[in-house]
C-alpha atoms as a PDB file:
ATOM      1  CA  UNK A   1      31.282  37.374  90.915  1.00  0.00           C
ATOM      2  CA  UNK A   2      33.024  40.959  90.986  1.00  0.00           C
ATOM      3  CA  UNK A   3      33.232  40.610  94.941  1.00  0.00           C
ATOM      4  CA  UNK A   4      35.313  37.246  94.338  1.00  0.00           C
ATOM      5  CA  UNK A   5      37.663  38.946  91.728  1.00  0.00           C
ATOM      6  CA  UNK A   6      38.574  41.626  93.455  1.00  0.00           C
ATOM      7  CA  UNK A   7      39.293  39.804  96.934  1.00  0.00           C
ATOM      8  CA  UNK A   8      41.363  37.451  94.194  1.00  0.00           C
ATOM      9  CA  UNK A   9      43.717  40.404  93.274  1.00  0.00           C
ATOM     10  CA  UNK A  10      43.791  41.029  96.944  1.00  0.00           C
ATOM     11  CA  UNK A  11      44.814  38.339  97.826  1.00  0.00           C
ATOM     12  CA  UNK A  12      47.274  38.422  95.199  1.00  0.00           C
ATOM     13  CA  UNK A  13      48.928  41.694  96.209  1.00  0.00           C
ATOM     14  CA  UNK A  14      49.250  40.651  99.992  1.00  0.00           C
ATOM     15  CA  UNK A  15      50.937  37.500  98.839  1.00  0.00           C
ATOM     16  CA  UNK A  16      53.280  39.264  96.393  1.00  0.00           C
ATOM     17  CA  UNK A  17      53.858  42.165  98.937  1.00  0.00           C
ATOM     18  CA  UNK A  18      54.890  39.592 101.866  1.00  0.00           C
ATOM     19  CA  UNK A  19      56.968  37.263  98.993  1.00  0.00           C
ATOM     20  CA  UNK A  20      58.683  40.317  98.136  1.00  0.00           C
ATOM     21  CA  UNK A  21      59.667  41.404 101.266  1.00  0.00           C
ATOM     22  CA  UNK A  22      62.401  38.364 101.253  1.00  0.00           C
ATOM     23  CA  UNK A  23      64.479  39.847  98.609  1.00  0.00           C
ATOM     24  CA  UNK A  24      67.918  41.283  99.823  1.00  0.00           C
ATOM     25  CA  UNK A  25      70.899  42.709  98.178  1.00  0.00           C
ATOM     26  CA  UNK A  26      73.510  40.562  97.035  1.00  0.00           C
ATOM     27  CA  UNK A  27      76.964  40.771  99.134  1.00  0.00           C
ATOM     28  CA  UNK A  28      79.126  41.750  96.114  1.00  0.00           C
ATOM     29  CA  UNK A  29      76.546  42.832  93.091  1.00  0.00           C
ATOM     30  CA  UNK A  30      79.786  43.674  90.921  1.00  0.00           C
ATOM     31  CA  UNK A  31      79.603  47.553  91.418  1.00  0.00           C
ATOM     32  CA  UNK A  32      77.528  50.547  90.887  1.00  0.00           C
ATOM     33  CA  UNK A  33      79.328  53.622  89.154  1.00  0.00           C
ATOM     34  CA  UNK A  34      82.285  51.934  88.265  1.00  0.00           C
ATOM     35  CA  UNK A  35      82.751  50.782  91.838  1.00  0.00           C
ATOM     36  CA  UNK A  36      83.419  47.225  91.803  1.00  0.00           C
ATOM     37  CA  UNK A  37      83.252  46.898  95.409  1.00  0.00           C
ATOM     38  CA  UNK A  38      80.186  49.443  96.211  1.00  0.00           C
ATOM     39  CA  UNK A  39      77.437  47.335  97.781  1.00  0.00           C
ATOM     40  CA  UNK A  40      73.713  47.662  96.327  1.00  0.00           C
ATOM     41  CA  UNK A  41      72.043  48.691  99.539  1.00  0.00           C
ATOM     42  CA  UNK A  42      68.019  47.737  98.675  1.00  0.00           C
ATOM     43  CA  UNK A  43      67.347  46.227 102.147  1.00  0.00           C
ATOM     44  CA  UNK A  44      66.749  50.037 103.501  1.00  0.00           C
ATOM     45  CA  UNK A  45      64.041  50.497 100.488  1.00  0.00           C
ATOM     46  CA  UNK A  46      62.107  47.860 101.231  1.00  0.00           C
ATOM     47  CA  UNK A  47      60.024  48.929 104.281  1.00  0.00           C
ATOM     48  CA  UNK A  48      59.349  52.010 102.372  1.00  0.00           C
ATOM     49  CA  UNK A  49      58.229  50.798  99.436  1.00  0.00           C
ATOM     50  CA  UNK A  50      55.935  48.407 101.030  1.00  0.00           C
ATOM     51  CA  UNK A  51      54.487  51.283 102.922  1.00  0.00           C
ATOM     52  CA  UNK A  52      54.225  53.211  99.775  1.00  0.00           C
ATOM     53  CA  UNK A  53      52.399  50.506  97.328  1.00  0.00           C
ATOM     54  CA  UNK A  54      49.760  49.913 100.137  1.00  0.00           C
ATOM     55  CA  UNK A  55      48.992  53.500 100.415  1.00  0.00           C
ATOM     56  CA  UNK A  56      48.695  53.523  96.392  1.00  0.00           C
ATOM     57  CA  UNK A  57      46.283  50.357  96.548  1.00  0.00           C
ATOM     58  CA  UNK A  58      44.193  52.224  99.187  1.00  0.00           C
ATOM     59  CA  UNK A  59      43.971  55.409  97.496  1.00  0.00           C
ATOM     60  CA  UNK A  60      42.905  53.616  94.143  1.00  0.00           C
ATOM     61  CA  UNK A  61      40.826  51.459  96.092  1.00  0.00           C
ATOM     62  CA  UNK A  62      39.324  54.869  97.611  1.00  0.00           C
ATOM     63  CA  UNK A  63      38.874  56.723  94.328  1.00  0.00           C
ATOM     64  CA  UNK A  64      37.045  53.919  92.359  1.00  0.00           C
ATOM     65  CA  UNK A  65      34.731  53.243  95.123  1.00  0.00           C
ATOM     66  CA  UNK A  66      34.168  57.117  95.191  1.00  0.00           C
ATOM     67  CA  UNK A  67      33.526  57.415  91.424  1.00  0.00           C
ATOM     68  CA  UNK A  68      31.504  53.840  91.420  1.00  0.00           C
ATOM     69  CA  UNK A  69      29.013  56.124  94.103  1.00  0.00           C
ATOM     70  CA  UNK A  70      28.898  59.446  91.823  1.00  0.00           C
END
């Protein structure tokens, strides 16, 4: 039953991560500092922060499997 749960929030997480990956910044987002016409520029982020919430699921992943073996 635990094997089927966590392959559920698997799953989960690969879904969200790819869903995610189709947000973009708006063309005019109404300003940043005052700036009415400064673009929100999130599309560079993205890549990275895909990259970096993978690397935090493995190294949970890693540590609980570690401390489930202690």
């Amino acid at each position: 039953m635990q094997k089927i749960v966590n392959n559920k929030i698997i799953l989960f997480l690969i879904a969200f991560t790819l869903w995610s990956t189709a947000a973009f910044a708006d063309d005019d987002p109404g300003g940043i500092d005052g700036d009415p016409g400064a673009p929100a520029p999130i599309d560079n982020w993205i890549p990275l922060m895909i990259v970096v919430g993978i690397a935090i699921v493995f190294y949970y992943t890693h540590k609980k499997k570690k401390a489930i073996a202690n």
